[in-house]
Protein backbone atom coordinates (compact mmCIF):
# COMPACT_ATOMS: atom_id res chain seq x y z
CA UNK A 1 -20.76 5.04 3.81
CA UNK A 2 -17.40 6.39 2.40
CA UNK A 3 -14.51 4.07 3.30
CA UNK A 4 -10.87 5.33 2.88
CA UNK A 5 -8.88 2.28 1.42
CA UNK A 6 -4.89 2.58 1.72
CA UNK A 7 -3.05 1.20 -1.28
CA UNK A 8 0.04 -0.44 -0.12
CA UNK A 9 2.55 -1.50 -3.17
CA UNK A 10 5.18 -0.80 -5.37
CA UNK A 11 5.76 2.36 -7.39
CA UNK A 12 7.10 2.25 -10.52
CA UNK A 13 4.07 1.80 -12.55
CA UNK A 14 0.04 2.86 -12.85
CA UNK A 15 -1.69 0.22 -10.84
CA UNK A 16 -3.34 2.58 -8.23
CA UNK A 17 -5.21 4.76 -11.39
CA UNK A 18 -6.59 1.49 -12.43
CA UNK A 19 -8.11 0.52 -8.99
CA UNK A 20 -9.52 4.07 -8.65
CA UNK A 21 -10.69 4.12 -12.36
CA UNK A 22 -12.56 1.15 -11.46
CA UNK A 23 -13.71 1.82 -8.40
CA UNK A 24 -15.36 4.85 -9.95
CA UNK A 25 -16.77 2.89 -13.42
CA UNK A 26 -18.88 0.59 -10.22
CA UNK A 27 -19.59 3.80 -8.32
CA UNK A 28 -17.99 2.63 -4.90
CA UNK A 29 -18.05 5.47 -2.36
CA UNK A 30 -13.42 5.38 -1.74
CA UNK A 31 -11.23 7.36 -1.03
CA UNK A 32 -7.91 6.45 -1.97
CA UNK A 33 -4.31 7.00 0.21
CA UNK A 34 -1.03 5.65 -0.22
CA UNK A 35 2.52 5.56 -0.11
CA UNK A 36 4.70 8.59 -1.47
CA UNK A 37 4.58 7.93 -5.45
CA UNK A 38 6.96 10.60 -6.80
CA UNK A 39 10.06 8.10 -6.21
CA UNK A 40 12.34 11.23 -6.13
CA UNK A 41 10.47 13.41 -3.61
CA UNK A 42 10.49 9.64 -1.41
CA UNK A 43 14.20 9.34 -1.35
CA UNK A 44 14.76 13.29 -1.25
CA UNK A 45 12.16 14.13 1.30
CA UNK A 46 14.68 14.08 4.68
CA UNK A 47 16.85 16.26 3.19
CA UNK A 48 14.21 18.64 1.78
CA UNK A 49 12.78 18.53 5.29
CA UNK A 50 15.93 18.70 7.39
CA UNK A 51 18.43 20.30 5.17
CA UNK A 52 21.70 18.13 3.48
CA UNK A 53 23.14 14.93 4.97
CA UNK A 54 27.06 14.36 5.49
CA UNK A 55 26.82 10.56 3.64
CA UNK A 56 23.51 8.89 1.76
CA UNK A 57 22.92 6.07 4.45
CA UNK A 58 21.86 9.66 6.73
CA UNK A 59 19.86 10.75 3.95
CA UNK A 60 18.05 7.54 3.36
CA UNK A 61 17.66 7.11 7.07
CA UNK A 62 15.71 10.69 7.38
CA UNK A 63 14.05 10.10 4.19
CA UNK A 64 12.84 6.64 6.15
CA UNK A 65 11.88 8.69 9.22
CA UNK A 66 9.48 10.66 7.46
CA UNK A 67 8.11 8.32 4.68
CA UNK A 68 7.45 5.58 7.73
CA UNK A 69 5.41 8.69 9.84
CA UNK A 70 3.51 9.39 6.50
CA UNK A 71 2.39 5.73 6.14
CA UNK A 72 1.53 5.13 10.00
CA UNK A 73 -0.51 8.46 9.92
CA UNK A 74 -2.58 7.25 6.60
CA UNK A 75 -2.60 3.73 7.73
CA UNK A 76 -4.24 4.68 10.72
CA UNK A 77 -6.48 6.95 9.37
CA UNK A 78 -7.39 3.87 6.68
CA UNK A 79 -10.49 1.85 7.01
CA UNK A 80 -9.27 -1.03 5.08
CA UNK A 81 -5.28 -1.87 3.19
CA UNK A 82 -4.68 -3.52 -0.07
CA UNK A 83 -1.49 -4.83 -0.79
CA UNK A 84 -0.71 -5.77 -4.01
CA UNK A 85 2.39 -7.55 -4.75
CA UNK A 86 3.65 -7.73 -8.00
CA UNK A 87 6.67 -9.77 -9.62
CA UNK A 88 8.87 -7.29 -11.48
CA UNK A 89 9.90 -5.87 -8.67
CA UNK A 90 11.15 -6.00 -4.92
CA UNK A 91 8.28 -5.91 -2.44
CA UNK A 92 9.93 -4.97 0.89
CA UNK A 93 7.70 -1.71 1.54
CA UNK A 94 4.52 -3.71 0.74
CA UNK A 95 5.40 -6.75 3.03
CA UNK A 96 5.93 -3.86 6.17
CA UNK A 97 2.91 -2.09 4.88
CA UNK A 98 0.35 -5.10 4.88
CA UNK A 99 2.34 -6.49 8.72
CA UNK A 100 1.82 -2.84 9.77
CA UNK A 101 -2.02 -2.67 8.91
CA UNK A 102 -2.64 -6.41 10.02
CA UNK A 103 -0.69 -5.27 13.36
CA UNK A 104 -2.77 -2.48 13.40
CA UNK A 105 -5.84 -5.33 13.44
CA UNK A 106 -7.26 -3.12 10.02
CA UNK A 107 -9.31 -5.21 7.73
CA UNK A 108 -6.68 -5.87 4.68
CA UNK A 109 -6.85 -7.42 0.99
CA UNK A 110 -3.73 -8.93 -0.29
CA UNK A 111 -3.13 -8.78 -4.26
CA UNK A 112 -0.61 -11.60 -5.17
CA UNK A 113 -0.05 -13.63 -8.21
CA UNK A 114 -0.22 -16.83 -8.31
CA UNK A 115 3.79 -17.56 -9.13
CA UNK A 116 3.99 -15.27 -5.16
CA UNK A 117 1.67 -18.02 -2.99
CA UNK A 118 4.70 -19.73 -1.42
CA UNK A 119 6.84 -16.56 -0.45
CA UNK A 120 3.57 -14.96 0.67
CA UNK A 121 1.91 -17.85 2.66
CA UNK A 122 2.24 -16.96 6.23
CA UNK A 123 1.39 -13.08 5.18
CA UNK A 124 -1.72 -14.20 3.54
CA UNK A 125 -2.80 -16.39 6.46
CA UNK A 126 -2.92 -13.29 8.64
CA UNK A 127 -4.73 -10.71 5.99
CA UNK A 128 -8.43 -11.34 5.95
CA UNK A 129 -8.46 -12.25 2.08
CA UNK A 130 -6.05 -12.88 -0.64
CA UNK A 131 -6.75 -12.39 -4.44
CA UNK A 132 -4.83 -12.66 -7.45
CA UNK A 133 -6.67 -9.49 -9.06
CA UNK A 134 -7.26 -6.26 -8.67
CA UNK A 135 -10.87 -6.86 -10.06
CA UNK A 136 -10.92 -9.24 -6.92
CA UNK A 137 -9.95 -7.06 -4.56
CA UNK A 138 -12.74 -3.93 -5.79
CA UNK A 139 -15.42 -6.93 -6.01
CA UNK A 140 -14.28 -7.90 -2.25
CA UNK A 141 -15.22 -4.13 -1.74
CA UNK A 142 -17.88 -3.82 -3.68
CA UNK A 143 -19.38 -7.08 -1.44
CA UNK A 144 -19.82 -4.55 1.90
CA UNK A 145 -22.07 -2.39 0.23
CA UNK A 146 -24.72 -5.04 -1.01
């Protein structure tokens, strides 16, 4: 049984090839789906789409149009979400990503360290589990297919 797993997080940095190089090293059957990561082609997308904007609050508001229809499609198309939440960064798009797919009553993994518990609580009440890991998370996985 394949299972397509939507990786909900930030961006700027390699996390997702780690959780699909490990998910291959333990031979889980995933497929992988996420946000937009070329950061550029994210912001730029309305415009490339819809031709230029008169000010940048109508380009990132057509950019927003299209990168939200992107996620909804793949999130519903998902059979489970992890979220991973990071602290070097601001997690806004991973917060409405892991509400969306808990809205959307899919089965989702929240990735938080430790230092995030407080600012995360309520969030983490309503995923079905929260690690600190991203080990956790694939072993969480992994546990469906024993």
């Amino acid at each position: 049984m394949d299972l397509t797993v939507y990786l909900a997080g930030q961006i700027h940095d390699d996390w997702r090839e780690t959780v699909k190089s490990k998910a291959k090293e333990n031979n889980l059957p995933l497929t992988f789906v996420g946000p937009q990561t070329n950061h550029e082609r994210s912001d730029n997308v309305g415009e490339d789409i819809i031709g230029k904007q008169p000010a940048k609050i109508y380009t990132d508001d057509a950019a927003s149009s299209i990168n939200n229809f992107r996620t909804q499609v793949l999130l519903q198309k998902s059979d489970v979400v992890i979220a991973l939440f990071g602290e070097k960064y601001k997690q806004w798009n991973t917060a409405m990503d892991a509400s969306a797919a808990i809205s959307m009553n899919k089965p989702t993994i929240i990735i938080r360290p430790e230092s995030l518990v407080h600012p995360l609580k309520e969030l983490s009440n309503k995923a079905n589990v929260t690690v600190e890991t991203v080990d956790q998370a694939l072993e969480v996985l992994q546990y469906i297919y024993e």
